[in-house]
Protein backbone atom coordinates (compact mmCIF):
# COMPACT_ATOMS: atom_id res chain seq x y z
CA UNK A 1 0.00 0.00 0.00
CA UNK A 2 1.46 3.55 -0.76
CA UNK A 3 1.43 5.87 2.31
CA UNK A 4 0.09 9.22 1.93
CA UNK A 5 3.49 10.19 2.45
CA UNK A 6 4.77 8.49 -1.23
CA UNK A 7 1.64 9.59 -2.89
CA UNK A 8 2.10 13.08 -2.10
CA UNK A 9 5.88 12.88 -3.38
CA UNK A 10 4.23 10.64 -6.70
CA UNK A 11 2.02 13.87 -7.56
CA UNK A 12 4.14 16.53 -6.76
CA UNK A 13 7.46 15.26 -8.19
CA UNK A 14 10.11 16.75 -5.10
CA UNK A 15 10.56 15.43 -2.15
CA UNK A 16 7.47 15.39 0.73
CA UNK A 17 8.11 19.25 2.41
CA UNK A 18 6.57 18.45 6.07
CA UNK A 19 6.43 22.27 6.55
CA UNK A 20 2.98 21.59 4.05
CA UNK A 21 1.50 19.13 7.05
CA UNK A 22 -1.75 20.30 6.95
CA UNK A 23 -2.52 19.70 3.45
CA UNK A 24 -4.69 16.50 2.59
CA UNK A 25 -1.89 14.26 0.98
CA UNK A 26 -0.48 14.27 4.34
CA UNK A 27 -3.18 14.67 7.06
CA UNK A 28 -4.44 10.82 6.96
CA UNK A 29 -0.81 9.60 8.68
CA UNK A 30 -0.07 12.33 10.72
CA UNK A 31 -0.55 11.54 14.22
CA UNK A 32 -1.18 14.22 16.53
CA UNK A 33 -0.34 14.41 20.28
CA UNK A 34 -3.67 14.36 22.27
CA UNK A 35 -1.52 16.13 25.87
CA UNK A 36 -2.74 19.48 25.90
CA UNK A 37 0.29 21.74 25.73
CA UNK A 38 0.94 24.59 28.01
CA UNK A 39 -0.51 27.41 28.11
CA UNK A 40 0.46 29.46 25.32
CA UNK A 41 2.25 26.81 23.64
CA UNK A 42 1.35 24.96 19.90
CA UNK A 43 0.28 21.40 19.74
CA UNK A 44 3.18 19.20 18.28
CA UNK A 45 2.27 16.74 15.77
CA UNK A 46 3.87 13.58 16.05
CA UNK A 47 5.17 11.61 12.87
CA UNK A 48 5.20 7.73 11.84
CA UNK A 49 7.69 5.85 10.36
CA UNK A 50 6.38 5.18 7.42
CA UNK A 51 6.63 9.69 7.07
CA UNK A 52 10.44 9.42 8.29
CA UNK A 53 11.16 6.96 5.89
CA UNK A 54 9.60 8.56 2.91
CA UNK A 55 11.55 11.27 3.56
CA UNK A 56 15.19 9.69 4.14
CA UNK A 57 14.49 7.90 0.67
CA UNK A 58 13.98 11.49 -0.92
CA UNK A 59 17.62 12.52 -0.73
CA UNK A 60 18.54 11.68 -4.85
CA UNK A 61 15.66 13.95 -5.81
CA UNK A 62 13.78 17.08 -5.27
CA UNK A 63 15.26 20.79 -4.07
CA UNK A 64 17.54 19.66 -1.68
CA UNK A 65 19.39 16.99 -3.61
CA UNK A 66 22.35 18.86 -4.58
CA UNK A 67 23.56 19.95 -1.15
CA UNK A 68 22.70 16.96 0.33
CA UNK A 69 25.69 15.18 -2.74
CA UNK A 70 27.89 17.82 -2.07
CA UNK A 71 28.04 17.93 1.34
CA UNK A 72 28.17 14.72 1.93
CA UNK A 73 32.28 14.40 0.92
CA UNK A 74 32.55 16.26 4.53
CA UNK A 75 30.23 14.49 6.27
CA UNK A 76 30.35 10.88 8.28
CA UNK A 77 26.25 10.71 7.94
CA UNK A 78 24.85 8.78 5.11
CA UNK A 79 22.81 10.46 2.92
CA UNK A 80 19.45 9.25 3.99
CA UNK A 81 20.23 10.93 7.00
CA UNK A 82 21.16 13.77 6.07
CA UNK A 83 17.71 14.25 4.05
CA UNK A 84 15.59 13.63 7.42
CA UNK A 85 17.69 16.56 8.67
CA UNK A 86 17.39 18.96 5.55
CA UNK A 87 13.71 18.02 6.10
CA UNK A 88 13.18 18.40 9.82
CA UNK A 89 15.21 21.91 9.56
CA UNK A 90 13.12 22.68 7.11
CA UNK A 91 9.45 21.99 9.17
CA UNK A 92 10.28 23.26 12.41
CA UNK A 93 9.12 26.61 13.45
CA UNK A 94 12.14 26.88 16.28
CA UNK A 95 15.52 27.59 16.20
CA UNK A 96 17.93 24.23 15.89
CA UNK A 97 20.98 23.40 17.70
CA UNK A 98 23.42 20.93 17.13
CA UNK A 99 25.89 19.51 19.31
CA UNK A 100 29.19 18.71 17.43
CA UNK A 101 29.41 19.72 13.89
CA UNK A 102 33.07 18.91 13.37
CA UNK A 103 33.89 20.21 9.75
CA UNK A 104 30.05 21.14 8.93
CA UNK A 105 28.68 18.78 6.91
CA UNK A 106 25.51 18.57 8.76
CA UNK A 107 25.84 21.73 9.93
CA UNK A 108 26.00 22.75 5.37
CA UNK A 109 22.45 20.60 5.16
CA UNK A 110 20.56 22.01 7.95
CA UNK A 111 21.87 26.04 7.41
CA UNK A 112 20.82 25.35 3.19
CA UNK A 113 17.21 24.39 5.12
CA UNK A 114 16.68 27.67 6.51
CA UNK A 115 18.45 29.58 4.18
CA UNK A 116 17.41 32.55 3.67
CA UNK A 117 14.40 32.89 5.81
CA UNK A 118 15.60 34.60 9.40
CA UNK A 119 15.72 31.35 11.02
CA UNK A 120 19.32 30.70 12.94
CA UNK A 121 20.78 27.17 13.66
CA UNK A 122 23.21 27.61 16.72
CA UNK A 123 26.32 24.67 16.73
CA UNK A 124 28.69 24.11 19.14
CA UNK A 125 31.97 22.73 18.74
CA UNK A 126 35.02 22.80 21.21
CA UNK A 127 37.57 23.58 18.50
CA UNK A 128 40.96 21.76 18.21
CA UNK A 129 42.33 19.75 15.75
CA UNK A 130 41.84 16.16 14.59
CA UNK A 131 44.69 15.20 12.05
CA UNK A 132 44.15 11.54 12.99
CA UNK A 133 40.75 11.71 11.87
CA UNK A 134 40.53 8.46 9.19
CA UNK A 135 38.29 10.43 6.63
CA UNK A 136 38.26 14.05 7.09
CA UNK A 137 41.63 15.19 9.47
CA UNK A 138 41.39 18.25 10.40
CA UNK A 139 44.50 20.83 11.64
CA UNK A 140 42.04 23.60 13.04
CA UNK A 141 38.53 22.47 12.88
CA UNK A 142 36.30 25.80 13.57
CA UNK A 143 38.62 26.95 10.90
CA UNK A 144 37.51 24.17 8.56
CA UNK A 145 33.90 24.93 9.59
CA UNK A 146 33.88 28.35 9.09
CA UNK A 147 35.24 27.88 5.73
CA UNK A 148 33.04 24.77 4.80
CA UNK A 149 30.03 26.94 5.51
CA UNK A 150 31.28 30.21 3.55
CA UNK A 151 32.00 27.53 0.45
CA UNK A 152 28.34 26.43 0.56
CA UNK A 153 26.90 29.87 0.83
CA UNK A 154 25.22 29.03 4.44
CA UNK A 155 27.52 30.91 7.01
CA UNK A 156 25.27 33.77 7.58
CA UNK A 157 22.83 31.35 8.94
CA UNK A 158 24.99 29.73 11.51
CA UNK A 159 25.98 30.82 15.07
CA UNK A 160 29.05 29.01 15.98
CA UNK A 161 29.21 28.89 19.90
CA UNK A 162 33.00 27.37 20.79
CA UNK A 163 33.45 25.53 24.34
CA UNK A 164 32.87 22.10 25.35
CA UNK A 165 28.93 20.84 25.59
CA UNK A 166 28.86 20.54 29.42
CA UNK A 167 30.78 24.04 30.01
CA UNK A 168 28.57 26.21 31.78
CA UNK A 169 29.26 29.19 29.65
CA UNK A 170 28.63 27.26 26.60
CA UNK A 171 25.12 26.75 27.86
CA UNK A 172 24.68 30.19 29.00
CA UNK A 173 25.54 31.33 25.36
CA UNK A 174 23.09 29.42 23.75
CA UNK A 175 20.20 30.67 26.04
CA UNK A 176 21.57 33.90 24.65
CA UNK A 177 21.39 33.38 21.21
CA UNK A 178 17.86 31.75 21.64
CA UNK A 179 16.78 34.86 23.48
CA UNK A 180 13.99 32.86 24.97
CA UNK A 181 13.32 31.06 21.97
CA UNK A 182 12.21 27.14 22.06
CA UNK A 183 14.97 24.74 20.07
CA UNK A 184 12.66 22.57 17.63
CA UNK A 185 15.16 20.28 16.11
CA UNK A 186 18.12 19.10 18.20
CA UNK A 187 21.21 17.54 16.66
CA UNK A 188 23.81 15.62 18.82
CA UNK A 189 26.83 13.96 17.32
CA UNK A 190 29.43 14.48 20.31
CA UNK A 191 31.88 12.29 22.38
CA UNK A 192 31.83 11.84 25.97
CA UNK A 193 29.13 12.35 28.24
CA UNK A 194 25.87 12.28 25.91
CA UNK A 195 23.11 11.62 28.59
CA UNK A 196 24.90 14.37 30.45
CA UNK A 197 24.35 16.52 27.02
CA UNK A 198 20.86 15.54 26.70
CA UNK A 199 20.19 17.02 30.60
CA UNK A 200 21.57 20.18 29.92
CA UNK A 201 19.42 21.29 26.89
CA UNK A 202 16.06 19.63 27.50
CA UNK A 203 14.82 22.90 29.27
CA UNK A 204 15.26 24.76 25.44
CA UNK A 205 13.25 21.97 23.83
CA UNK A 206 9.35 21.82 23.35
CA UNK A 207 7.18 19.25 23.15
CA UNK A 208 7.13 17.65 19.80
CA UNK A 209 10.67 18.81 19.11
CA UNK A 210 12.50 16.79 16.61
CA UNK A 211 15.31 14.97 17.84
CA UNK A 212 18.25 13.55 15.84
CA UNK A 213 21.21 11.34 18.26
CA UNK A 214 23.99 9.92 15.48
CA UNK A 215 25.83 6.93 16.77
CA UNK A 216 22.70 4.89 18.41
CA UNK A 217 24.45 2.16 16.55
CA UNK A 218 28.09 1.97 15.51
CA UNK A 219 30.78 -0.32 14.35
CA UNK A 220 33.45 1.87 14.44
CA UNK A 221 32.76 3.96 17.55
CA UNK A 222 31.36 1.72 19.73
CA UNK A 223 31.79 2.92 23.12
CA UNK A 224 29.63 6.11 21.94
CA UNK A 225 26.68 3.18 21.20
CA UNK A 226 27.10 2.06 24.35
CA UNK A 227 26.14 5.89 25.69
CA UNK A 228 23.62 6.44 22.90
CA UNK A 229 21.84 3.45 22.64
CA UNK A 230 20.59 2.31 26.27
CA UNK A 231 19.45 6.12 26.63
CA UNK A 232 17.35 6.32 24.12
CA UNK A 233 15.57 3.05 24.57
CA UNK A 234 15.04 3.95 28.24
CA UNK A 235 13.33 7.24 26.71
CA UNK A 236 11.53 5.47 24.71
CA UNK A 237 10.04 3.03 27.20
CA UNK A 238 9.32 5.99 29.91
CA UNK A 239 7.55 7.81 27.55
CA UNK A 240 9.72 11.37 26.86
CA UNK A 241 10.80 10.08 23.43
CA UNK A 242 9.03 9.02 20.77
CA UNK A 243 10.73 6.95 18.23
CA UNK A 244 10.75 7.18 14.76
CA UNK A 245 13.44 5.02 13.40
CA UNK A 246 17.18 4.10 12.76
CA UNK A 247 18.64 5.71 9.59
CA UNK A 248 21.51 4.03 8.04
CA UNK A 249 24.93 3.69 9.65
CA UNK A 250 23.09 3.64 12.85
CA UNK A 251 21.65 7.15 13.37
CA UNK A 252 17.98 7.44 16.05
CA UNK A 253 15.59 9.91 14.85
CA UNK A 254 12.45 10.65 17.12
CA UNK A 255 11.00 13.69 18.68
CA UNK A 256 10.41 14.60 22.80
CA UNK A 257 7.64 14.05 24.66
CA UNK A 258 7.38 16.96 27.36
């Protein structure tokens, strides 16, 4: 059976835009969240699968096909993945943050999103250098960002915030750039303490926001799995996250449940 989803995509040609939810292509899958919000807040829809899915497949065709190919020689995330997040950039009213951009290809996909519109996506990376790296070394890496994201035209859209995750300054900036905004898509690809992460920035998020945690499964990094993973199930199975799939090479997409 074609979902609503792949029909919409059939007659339209591009790839499914979510930020068109309420038309009728889309409204028999959506499924929305029947908690009242708080006062003065939205009600969140929450997505299926089956939505996620169409729109991972999307990434060889439709507007967003071309940055998604070229970024993806500085990027670790498979393509698929980086379409839900080109997608989910794209649909979210907030502002997005991302935790660990490295050299900015994520960073590229999500800016091109909300490019130009107003909207800001606020990333944080500690800075350094990474000349081991096996695919993309790197001698200065915010200097490698900031020129990635010049290259693809996308830098004006992008706060750069450098510290480590946990600092307390580094959270204290990004309430500032929000200025008392809500975050409605969350990125995290970072070492270390994830969970720890997670805590710091769940007062910024709303409920419904989009989340995106790479590294739920992974071969070659496994001890960041073994952080990733056993969170988000527990999430799952307490109720603040709601799942909506693993993309290739191991990335958990889902959104929070306030």
């Amino acid at each position: 059976m074609t979902s609503p989803g792949a029909a919409c995509a059939g007659r339209s040609g591009v790839a499914p835009d979510l930020s068109e939810w309420w038309k009728p292509c889309w409204r028999g899958s959506i499924r929305v969240d029947k908690t009242p919000p708080p006062a003065g807040e939205p009600r969140f829809m929450f997505l299926t699968k089956t939505q996620m899915q169409t729109l991972a497949g999307s990434y060889h065709y439709g507007h967003h096909a071309k940055i998604i190919r070229d970024a993806k020689a500085i990027s670790m995330l498979h393509e698929q993945t980086l379409s839900v997040l080109w997608q989910l950039a794209h649909a979210t009213r907030g502002k997005i943050l991302e935790l660990g951009p490295y050299v900015g290809g994520s960073t590229a996909v999500i800016a091109d999103a909300i490019h130009p519109g107003g909207r800001r996506l606020i990333t944080v990376e500690m800075g350094g250098g990474y000349e081991a790296h096996p695919h993309l070394p790197s001698k200065d890496i915010i200097a490698d960002l900031e020129s990635n994201l010049t290259r693809f035209g996308v830098r004006d859209a992008v706060t750069i915030v450098k510290g480590m995750n946990y600092a307390p300054e580094t959270v204290e900036a990004v309430a500032g750039h929000l200025k008392g905004d809500k975050v409605g898509l969350l990125f995290i690809d970072s070492d270390f303490e994830f969970e720890r992460y997670f805590g710091l920035y769940t007062p910024f998020l709303n409920n419904g926001s989009f989340l995106v945690f790479d590294d739920f499964e992974s071969e070659g990094a496994p001890e960041k799995a073994a952080l990733v993973k056993p969170f988000v199930e527990r999430g799952i199975r307490d109720g603040f996250l709601h799942d909506l799939g693993v993309f290739p090479w191991g990335t958990w997409v889902g959104q929070f449940r306030l």
